[in-house]
Protein backbone atom coordinates (compact mmCIF):
# COMPACT_ATOMS: atom_id res chain seq x y z
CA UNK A 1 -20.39 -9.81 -33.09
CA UNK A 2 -23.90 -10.26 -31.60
CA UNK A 3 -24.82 -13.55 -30.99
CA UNK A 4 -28.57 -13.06 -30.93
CA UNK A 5 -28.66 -11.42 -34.49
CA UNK A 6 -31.16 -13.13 -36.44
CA UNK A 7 -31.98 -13.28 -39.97
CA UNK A 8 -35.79 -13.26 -39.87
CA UNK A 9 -37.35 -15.98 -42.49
CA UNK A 10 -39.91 -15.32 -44.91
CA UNK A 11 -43.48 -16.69 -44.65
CA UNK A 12 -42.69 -19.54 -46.57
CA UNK A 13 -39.50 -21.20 -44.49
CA UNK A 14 -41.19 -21.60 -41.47
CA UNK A 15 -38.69 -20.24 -39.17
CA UNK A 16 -35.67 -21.75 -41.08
CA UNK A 17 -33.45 -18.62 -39.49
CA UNK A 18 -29.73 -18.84 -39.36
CA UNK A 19 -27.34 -16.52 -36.94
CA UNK A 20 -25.46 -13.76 -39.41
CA UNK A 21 -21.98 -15.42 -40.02
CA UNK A 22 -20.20 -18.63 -41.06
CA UNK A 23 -21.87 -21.69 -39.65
CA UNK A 24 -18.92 -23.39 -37.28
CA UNK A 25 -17.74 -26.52 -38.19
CA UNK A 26 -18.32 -29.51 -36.04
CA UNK A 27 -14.38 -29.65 -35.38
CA UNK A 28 -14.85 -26.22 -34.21
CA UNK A 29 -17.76 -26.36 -31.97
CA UNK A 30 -15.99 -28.89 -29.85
CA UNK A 31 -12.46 -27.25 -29.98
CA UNK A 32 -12.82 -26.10 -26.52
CA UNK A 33 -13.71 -29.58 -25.40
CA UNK A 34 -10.58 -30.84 -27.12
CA UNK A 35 -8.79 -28.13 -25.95
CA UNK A 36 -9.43 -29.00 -21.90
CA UNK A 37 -8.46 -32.77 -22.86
CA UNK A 38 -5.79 -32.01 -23.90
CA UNK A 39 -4.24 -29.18 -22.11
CA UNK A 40 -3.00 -31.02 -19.12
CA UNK A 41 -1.04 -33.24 -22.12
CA UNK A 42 0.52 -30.09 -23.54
CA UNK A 43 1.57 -28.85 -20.18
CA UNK A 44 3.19 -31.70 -19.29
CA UNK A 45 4.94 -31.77 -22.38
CA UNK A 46 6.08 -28.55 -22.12
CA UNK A 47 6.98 -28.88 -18.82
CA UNK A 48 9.10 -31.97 -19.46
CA UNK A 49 10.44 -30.45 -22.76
CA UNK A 50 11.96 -27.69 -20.81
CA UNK A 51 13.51 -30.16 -18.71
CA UNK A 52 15.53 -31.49 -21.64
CA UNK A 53 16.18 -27.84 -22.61
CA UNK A 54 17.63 -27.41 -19.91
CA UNK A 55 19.88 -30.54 -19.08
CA UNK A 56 21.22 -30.17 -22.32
CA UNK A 57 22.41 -26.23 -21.18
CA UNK A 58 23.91 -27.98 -18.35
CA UNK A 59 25.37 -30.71 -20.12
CA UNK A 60 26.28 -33.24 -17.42
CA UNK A 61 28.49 -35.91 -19.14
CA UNK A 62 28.28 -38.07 -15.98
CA UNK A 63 24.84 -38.94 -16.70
CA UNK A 64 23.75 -39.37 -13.11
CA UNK A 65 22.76 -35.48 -12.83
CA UNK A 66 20.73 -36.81 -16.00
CA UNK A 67 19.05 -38.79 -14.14
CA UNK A 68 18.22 -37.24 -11.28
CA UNK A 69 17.30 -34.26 -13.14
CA UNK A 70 14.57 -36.52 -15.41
CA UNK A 71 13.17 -38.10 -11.86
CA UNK A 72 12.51 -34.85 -10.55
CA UNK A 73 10.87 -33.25 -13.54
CA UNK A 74 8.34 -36.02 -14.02
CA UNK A 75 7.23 -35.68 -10.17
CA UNK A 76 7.50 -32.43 -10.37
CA UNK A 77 5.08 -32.40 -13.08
CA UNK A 78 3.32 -34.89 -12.11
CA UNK A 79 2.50 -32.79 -8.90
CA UNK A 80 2.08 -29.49 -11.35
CA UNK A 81 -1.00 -31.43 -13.57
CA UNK A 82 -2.34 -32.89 -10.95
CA UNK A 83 -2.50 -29.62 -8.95
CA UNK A 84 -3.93 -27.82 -11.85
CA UNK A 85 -6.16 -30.14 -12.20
CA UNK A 86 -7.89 -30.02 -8.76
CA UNK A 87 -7.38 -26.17 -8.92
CA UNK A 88 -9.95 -25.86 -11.96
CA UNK A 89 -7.30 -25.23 -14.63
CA UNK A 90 -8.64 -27.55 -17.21
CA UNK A 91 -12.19 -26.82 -16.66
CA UNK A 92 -14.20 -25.73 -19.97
CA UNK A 93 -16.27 -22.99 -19.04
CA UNK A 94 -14.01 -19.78 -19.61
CA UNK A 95 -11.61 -22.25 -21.09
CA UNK A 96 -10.22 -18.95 -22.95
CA UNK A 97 -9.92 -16.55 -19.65
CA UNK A 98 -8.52 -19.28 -17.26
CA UNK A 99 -5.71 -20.91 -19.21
CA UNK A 100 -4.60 -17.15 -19.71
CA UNK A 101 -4.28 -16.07 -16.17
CA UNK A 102 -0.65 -16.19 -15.39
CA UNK A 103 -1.01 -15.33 -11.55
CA UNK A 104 -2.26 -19.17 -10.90
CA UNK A 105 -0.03 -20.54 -12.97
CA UNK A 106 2.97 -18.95 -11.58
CA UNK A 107 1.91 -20.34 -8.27
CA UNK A 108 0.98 -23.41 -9.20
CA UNK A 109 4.14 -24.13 -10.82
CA UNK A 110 6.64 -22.53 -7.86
CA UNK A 111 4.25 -24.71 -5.80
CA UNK A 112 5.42 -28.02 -7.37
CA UNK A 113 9.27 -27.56 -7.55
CA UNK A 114 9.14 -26.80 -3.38
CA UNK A 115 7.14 -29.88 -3.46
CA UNK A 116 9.40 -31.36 -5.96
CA UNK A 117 12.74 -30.39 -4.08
CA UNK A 118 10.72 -31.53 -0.50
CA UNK A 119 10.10 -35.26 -2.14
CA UNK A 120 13.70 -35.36 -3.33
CA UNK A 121 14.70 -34.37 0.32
CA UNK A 122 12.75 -36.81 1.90
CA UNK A 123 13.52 -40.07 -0.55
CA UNK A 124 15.80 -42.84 1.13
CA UNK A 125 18.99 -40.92 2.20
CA UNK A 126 18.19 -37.66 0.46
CA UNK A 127 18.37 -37.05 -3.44
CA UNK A 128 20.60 -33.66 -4.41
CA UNK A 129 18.80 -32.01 -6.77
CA UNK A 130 21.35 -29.74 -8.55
CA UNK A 131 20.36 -25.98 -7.87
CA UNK A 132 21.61 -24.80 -10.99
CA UNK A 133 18.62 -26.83 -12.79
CA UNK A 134 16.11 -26.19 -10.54
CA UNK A 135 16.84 -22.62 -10.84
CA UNK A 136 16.89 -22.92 -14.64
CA UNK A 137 14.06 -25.74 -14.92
CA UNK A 138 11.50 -23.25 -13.08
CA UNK A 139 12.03 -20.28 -14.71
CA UNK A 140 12.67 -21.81 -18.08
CA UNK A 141 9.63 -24.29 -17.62
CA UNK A 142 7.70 -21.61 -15.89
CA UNK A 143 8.40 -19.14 -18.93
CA UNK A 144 7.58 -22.06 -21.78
CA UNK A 145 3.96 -22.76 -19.98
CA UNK A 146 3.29 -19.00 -19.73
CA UNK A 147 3.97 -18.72 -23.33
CA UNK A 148 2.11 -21.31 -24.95
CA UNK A 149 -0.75 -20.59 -22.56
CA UNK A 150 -0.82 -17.31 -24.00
CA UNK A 151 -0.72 -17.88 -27.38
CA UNK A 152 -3.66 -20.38 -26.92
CA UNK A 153 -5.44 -18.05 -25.13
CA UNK A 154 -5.54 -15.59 -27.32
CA UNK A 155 -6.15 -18.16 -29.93
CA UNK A 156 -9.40 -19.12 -28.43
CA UNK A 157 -10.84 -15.35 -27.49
CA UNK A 158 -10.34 -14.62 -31.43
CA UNK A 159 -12.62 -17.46 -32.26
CA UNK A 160 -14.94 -16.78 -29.62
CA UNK A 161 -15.09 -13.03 -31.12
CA UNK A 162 -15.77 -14.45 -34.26
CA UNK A 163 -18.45 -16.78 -33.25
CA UNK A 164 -16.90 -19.63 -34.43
CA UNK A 165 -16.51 -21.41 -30.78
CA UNK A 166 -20.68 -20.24 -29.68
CA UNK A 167 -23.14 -23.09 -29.32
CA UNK A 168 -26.45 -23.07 -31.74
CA UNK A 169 -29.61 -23.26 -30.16
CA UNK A 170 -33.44 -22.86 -30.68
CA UNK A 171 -35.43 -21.59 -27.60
CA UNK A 172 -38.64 -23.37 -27.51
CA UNK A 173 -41.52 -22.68 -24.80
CA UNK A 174 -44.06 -20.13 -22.97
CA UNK A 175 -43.87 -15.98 -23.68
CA UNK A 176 -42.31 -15.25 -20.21
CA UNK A 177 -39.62 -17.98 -19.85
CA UNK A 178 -38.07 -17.56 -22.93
CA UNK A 179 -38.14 -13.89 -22.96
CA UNK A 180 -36.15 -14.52 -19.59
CA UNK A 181 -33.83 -17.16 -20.92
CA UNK A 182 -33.24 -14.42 -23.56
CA UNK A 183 -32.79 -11.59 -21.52
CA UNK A 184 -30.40 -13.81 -19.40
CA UNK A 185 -28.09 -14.83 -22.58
CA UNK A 186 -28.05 -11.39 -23.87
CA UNK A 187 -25.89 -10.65 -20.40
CA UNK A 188 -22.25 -9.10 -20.62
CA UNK A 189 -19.57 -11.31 -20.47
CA UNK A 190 -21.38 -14.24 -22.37
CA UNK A 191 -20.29 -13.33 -25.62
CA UNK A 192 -19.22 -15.52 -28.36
CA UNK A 193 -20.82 -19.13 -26.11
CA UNK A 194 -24.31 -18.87 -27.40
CA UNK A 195 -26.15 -18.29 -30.22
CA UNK A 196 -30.10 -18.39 -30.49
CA UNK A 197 -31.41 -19.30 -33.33
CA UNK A 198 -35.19 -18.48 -32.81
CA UNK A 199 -37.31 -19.10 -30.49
CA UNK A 200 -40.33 -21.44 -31.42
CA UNK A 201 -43.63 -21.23 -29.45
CA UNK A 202 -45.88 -23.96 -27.17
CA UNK A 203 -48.15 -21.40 -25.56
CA UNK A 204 -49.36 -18.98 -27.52
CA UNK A 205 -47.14 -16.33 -27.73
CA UNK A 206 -47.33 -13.56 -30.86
CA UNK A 207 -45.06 -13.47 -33.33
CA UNK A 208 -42.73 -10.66 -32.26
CA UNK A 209 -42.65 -11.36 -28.10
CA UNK A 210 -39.35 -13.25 -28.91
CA UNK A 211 -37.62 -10.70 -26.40
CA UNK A 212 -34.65 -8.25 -27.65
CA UNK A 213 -36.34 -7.97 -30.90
CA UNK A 214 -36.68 -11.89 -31.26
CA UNK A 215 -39.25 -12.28 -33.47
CA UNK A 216 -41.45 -16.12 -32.97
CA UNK A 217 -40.35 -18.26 -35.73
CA UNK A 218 -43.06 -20.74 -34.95
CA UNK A 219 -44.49 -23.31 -32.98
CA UNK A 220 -43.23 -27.11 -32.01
CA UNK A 221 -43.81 -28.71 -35.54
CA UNK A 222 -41.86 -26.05 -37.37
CA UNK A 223 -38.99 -26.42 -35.23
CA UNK A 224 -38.92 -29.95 -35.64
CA UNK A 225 -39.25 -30.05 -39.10
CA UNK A 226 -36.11 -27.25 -39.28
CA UNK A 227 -34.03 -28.40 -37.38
CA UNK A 228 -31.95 -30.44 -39.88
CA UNK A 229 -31.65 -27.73 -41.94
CA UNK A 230 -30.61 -25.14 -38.59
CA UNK A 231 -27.29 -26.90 -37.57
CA UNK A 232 -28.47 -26.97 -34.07
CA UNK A 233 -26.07 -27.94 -31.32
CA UNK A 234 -28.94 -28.06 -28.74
CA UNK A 235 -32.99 -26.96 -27.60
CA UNK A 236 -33.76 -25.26 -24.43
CA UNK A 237 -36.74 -26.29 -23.35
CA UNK A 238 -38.15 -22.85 -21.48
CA UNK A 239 -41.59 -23.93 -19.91
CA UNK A 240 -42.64 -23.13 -16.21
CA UNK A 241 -41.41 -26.14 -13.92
CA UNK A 242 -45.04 -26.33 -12.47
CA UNK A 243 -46.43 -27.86 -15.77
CA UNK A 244 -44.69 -31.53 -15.78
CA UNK A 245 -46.96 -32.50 -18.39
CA UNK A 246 -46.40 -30.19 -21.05
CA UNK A 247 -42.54 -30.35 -20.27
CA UNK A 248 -42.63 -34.28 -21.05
CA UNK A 249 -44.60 -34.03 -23.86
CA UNK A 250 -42.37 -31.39 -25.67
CA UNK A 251 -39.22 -33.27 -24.21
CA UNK A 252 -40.58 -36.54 -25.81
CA UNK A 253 -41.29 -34.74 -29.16
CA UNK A 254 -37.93 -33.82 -29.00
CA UNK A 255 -36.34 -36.55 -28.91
CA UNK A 256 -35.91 -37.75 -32.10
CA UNK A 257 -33.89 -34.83 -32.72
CA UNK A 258 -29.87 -35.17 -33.23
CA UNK A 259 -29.13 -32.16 -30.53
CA UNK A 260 -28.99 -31.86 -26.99
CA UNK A 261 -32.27 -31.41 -25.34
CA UNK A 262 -32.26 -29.46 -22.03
CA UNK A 263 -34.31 -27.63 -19.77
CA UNK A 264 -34.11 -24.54 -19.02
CA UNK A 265 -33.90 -22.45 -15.78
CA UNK A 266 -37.99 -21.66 -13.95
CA UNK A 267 -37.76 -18.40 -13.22
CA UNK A 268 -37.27 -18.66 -9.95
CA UNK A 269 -33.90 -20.15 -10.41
CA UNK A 270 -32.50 -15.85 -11.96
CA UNK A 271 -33.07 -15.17 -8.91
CA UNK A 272 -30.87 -17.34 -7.04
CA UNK A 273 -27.23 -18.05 -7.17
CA UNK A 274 -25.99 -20.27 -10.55
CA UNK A 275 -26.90 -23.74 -9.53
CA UNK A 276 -25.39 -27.27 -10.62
CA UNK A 277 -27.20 -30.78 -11.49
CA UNK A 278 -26.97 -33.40 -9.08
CA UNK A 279 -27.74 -36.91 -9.00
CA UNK A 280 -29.87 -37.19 -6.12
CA UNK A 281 -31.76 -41.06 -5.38
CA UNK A 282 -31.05 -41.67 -9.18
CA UNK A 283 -33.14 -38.53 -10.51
CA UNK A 284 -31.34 -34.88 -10.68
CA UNK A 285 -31.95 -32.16 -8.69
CA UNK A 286 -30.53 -28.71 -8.73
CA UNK A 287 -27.93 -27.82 -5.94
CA UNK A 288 -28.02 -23.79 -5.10
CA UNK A 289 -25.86 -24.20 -2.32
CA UNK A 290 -23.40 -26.76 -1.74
CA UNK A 291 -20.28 -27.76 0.82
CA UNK A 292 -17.46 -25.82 -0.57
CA UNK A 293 -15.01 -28.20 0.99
CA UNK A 294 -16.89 -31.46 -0.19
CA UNK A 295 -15.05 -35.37 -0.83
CA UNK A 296 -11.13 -34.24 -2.09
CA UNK A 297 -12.02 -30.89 -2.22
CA UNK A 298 -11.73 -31.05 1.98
CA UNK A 299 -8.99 -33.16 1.78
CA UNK A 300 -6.69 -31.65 -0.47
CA UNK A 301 -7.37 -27.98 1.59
CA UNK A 302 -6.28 -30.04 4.63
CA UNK A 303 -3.05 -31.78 2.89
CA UNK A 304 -2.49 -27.83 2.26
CA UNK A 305 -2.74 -27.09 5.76
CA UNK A 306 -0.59 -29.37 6.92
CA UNK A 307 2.37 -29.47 4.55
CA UNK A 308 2.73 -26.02 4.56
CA UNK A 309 1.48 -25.10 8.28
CA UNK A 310 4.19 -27.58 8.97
CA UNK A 311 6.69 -25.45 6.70
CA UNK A 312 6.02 -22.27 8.35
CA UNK A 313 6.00 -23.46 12.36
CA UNK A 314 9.71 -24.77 11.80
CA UNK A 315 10.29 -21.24 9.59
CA UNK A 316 8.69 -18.99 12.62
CA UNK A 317 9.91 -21.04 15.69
CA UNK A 318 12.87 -18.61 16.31
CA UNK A 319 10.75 -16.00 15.90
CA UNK A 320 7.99 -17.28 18.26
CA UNK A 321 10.42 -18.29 20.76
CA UNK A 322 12.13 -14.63 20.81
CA UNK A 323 8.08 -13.14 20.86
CA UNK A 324 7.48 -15.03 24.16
CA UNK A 325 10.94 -14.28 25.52
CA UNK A 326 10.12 -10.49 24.90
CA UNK A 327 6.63 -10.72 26.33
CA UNK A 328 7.75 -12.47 29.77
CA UNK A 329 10.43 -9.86 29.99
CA UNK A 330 8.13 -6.83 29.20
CA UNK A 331 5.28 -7.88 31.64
CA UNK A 332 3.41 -10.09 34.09
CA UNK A 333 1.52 -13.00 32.79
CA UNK A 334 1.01 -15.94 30.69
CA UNK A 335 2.86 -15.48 27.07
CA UNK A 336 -0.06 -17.24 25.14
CA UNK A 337 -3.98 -15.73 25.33
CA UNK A 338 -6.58 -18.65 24.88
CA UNK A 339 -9.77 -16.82 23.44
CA UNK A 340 -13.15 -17.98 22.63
CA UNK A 341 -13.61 -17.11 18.73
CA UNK A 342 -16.32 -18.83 15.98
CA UNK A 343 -15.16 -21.63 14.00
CA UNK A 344 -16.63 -23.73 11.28
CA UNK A 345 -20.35 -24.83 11.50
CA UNK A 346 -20.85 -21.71 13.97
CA UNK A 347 -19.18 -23.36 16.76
CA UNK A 348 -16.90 -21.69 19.19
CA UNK A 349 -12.86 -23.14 19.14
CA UNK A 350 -10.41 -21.82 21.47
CA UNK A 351 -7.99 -20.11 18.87
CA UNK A 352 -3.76 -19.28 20.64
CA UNK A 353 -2.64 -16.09 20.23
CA UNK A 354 0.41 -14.07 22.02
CA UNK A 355 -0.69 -12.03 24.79
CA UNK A 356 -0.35 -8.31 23.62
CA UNK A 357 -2.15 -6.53 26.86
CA UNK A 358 -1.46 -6.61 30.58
CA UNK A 359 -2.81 -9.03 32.46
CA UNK A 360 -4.62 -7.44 34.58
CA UNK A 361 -6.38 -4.99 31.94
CA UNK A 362 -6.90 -7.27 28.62
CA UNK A 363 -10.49 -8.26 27.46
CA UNK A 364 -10.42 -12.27 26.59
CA UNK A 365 -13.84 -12.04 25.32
CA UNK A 366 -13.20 -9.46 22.45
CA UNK A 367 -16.17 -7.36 23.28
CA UNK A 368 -14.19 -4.11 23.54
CA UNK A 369 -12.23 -3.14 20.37
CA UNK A 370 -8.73 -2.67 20.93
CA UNK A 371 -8.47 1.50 19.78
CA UNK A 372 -5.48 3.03 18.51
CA UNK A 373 -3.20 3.64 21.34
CA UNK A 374 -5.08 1.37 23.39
CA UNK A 375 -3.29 2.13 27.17
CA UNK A 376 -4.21 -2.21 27.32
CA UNK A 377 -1.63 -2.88 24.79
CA UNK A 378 2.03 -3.38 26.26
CA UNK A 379 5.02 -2.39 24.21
CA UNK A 380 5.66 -5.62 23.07
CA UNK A 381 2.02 -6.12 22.46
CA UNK A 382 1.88 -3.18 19.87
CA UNK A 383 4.89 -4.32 18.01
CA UNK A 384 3.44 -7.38 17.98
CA UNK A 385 0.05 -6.68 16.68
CA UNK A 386 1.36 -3.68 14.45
CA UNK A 387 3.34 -7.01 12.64
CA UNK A 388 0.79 -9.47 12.86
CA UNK A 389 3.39 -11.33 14.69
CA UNK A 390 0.87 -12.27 18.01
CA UNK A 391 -1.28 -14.67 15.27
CA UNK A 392 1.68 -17.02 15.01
CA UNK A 393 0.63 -19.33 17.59
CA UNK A 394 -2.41 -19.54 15.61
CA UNK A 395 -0.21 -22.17 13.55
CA UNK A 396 -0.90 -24.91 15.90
CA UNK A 397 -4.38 -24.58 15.41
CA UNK A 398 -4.24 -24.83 11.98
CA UNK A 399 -2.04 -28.39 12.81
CA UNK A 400 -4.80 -29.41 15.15
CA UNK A 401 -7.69 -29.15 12.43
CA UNK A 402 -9.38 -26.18 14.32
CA UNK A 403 -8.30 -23.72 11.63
CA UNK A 404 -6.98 -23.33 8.44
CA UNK A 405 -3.94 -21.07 6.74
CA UNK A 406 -6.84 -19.61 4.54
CA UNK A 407 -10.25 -18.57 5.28
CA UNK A 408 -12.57 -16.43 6.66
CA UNK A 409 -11.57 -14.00 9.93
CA UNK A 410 -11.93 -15.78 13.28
CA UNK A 411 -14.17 -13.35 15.34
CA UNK A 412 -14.48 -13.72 18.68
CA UNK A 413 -17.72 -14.65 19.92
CA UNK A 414 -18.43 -12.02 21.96
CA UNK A 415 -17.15 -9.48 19.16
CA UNK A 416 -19.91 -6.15 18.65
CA UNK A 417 -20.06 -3.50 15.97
CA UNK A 418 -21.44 -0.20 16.91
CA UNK A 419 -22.94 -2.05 20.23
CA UNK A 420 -24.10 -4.53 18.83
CA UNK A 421 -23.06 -8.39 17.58
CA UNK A 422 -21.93 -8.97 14.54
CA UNK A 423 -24.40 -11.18 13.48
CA UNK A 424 -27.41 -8.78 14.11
CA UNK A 425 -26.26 -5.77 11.78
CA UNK A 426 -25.12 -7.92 8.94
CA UNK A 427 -27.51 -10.29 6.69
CA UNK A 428 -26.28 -13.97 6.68
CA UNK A 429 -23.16 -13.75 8.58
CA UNK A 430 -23.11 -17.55 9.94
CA UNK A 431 -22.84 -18.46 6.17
CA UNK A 432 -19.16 -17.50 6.25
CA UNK A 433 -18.61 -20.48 9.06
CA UNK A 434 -19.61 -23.02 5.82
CA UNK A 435 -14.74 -22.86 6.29
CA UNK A 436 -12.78 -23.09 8.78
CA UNK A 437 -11.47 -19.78 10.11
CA UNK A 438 -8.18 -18.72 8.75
CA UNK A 439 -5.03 -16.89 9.89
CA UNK A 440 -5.31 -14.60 6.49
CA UNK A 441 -8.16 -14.48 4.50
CA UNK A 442 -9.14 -12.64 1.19
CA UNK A 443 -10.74 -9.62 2.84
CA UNK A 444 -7.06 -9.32 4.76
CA UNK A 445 -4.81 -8.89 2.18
CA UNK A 446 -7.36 -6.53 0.42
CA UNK A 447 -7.21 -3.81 3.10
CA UNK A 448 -9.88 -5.09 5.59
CA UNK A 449 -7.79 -5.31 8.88
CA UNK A 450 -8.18 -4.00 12.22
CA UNK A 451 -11.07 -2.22 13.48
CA UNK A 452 -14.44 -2.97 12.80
CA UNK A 453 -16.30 0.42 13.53
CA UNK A 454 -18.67 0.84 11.42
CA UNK A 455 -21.65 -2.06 9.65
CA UNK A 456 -20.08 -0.34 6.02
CA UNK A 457 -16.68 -2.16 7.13
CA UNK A 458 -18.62 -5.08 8.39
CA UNK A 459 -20.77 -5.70 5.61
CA UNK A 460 -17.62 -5.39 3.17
CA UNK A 461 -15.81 -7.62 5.13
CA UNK A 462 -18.52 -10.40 4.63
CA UNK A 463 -18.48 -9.72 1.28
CA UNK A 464 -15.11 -10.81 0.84
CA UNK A 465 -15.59 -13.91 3.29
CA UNK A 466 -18.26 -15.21 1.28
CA UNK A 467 -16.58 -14.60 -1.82
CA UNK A 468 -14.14 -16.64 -0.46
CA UNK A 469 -16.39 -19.48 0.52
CA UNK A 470 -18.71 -19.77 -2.30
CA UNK A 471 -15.36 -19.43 -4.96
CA UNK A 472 -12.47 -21.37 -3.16
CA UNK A 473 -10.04 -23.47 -5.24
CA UNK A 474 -6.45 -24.16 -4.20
CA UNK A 475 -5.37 -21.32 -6.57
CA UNK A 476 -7.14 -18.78 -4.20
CA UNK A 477 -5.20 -19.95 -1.48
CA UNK A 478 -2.28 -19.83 -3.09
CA UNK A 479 -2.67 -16.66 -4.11
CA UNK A 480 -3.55 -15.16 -0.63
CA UNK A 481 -0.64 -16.36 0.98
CA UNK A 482 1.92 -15.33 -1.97
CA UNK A 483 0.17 -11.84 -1.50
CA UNK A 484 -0.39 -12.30 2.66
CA UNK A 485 4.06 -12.33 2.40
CA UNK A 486 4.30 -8.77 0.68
CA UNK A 487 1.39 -6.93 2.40
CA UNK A 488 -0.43 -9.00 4.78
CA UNK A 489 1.55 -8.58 8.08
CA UNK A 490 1.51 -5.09 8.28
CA UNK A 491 -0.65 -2.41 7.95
CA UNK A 492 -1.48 1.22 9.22
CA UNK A 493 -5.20 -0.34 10.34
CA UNK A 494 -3.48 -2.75 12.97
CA UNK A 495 -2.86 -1.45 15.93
């Protein structure tokens, strides 16, 4: 269905135009509102609904497995909502698309039973959890959110294709920014969230500059006195940002009106990334860019660090100590390499890594790429860095705040491309240092490993970084390192 279809008024209505179509109810037009209330209710239901599936499978007639079982499942998801929560899950925009992805789900809910059987570990004296229901409990629970997330997903997208879930709105303003607001609307991958109603003019435009075959429906007072009649949901207001005047006055006519009055974007703002509104000294202002790690944001990627950086030094200590065994025995020198490498804000940390060349010929500075059969590299050093194994000691800078699990490449400072530094070939490369560095990142585990010969790699690899940076939610971490364990330790690029 096209959402900008119009069915052009006679002379007589005054630009009384309505979109072709069933006009939504009111329950309707906020379903996806009511949908992101409640859909942290419904998954803990489900969640804890399982649970009882479950125990009654078992059937414990002691009644203390009961109990322990009910304990766990309400911290458990507790700790699933309120993950999901600061992950983006119950956001509204995309409502339909996100509660359908199953790949953050599925890691959001093995997420909180490790974190469910860790809390159960660590309560006074230790709590047995019995493995036959947390077996059963996450793939049971994990199969019941899956499905009902489904269904409503595909609930939503039909009433989205049927334009029963797009908001109403007029277009009122000057020839070029509504043509632009138009043009922006009439985008792929915005279907079924708007429709336009008409646009109405304040500046003169003719009748038929609408934009995609828009025609004018008429000016301020027309719009006004329609409106009732329109079912509008909201205005956009599309005047140029340098006329103040003209944008009050048409915001105060407005007013009176039983919609949503907002303004729409100056044209400058298309060509810049999607901003958000921010209270700023009690008046809004439009953020472009913004901290991605900003208030809990920071601190829950931190509490990430650390629980699971934790996790993974006690996992890898055998394996560390055995790497630094091997390396004394293979060669002269100090096991660990302490290299200068960029870190967040642009500022150089000293990052660990396992020494993987002889002493005596090994480049600290990372100027000179390390080649495919590098003579540099030591035996141990190759299957080492052919395993990713030599970043392990990279773990205790994650524990000392210098670095994080997740995020961009740390580069060495001294790193060129081509002869020449990184950050001359490539446009805005400091903008990837907004994160900490990370051990794997999301242009690793998507083939970007290894050597940088060539500004094609370089600039692709950015591309990823800032991807990364500008998009981050725990779910993206999560994600990396679940895919980081199948096919980020090894590849035919690291040598």
């Amino acid at each position: 269905m096209n959402r900008l279809t119009l069915v052009e008024a006679d002379g007589g209505s005054h630009g009384a135009a309505l979109m072709a179509g069933a006009r939504p109810s009111p329950l309707m037009r906020r379903s996806v509102a009511l949908m992101a209330g409640m859909l942290p209710v419904v998954d803990a239901t489900v969640a804890l609904a399982a649970n009882m599936v479950v125990g009654v499978a078992l059937d414990d007639e002691t009644g203390i497995g009961v109990a322990r079982q009910s304990a766990a499942a309400l911290v458990g998801t507790g700790l699933f909502v309120g993950m999901a929560a600061l992950g983006g899950q119950y956001r509204v925009d995309n409502l339909d698309r996100r509660i359908g992805a199953l790949g953050p789900l599925t890691a959001l809910w093995a997420l909180a039973i490790v974190l469910t059987i860790t809390v159960a570990y660590l309560w006074d004296g230790g709590v047995a959890v019995p493995r036959g229901w947390t077996v059963g409990w996450f793939l049971g629970g994990g199969g019941a959110l899956a499905g009902w997330r489904m269904i409503a997903a595909a609930r939503m997208r039909r009433w989205r294709e049927d334009g029963r879930l797009a908001e109403r709105v007029a277009i009122v303003g000057m020839a070029e920014q509504a043509q632009r607001l138009v043009e922006h609307l009439a985008q792929p991958g915005l279907e079924g969230q708007v429709s336009v109603l008409g646009v109405y003019d304040v500046g003169g435009m003719p009748r038929a500059s609408g934009g995609h075959g828009m025609p004018v429906q008429g000016c301020l007072d027309d719009l006004l006195r329609d409106a009732p009649s329109l079912g509008l949901d909201a205005v956009m207001v599309a005047l140029p940002w340098s006329d103040p005047d003209r944008i009050g006055e048409v915001c105060m006519r407005l007013r009176d009106l039983p919609v949503d009055v907002r303004l729409a974007p100056d044209l400058a703002a298309y060509e810049l990334p999607a901003g958000a509104p921010r209270n700023f000294a009690g008046r809004l202002a439009l953020e472009v860019w913004g901290r991605p790690l900003r208030d809990w944001r920071g601190f829950v990627k931190r509490g990430e660090d650390l629980l699971v950086g934790c996790g993974l030094v006690l996992l890898f200590a055998p394996v560390m100590a055995l790497a630094a065994l091997a390396i004394r025995l293979d060669s002269a020198g100090p096991v660990i390499l302490r290299q200068r490498r960029y870190g967040l804000g642009n500022q150089p940390i000293m990052i660990f890594k396992f020494r993987t060349m002889y002493q005596d010929k090994g480049d600290a500075s990372g100027r000179l790429a390390t080649l495919r059969g590098d003579p540099r590299v030591t035996r141990v050093g190759r299957f080492l860095r052919r395993t990713s194994l030599d970043e392990l000691p990279q773990l205790f800078n994650v524990l000392l705040g210098t670095m994080s699990l997740v995020g961009p490449r740390a580069h060495p400072v001294e790193m060129q491309v081509g002869g020449r530094y990184y950050h001359e070939i490539v446009s805005h490369y400091a903008a990837r240092h907004r994160m900490k560095p990370g051990i794997t990142g999301l242009a690793q585990i998507n083939g970007y490993r290894g050597l940088v010969d060539t500004v094609e790699k370089a600039q692709r690899r950015l591309d990823y970084d800032l991807h990364y940076v500008e998009h981050w939610s725990i779910g993206m971490d999560l994600r990396i390192l679940f895919v980081t364990v199948f096919r980020g330790f090894t590849s035919d690029s690291a040598f």
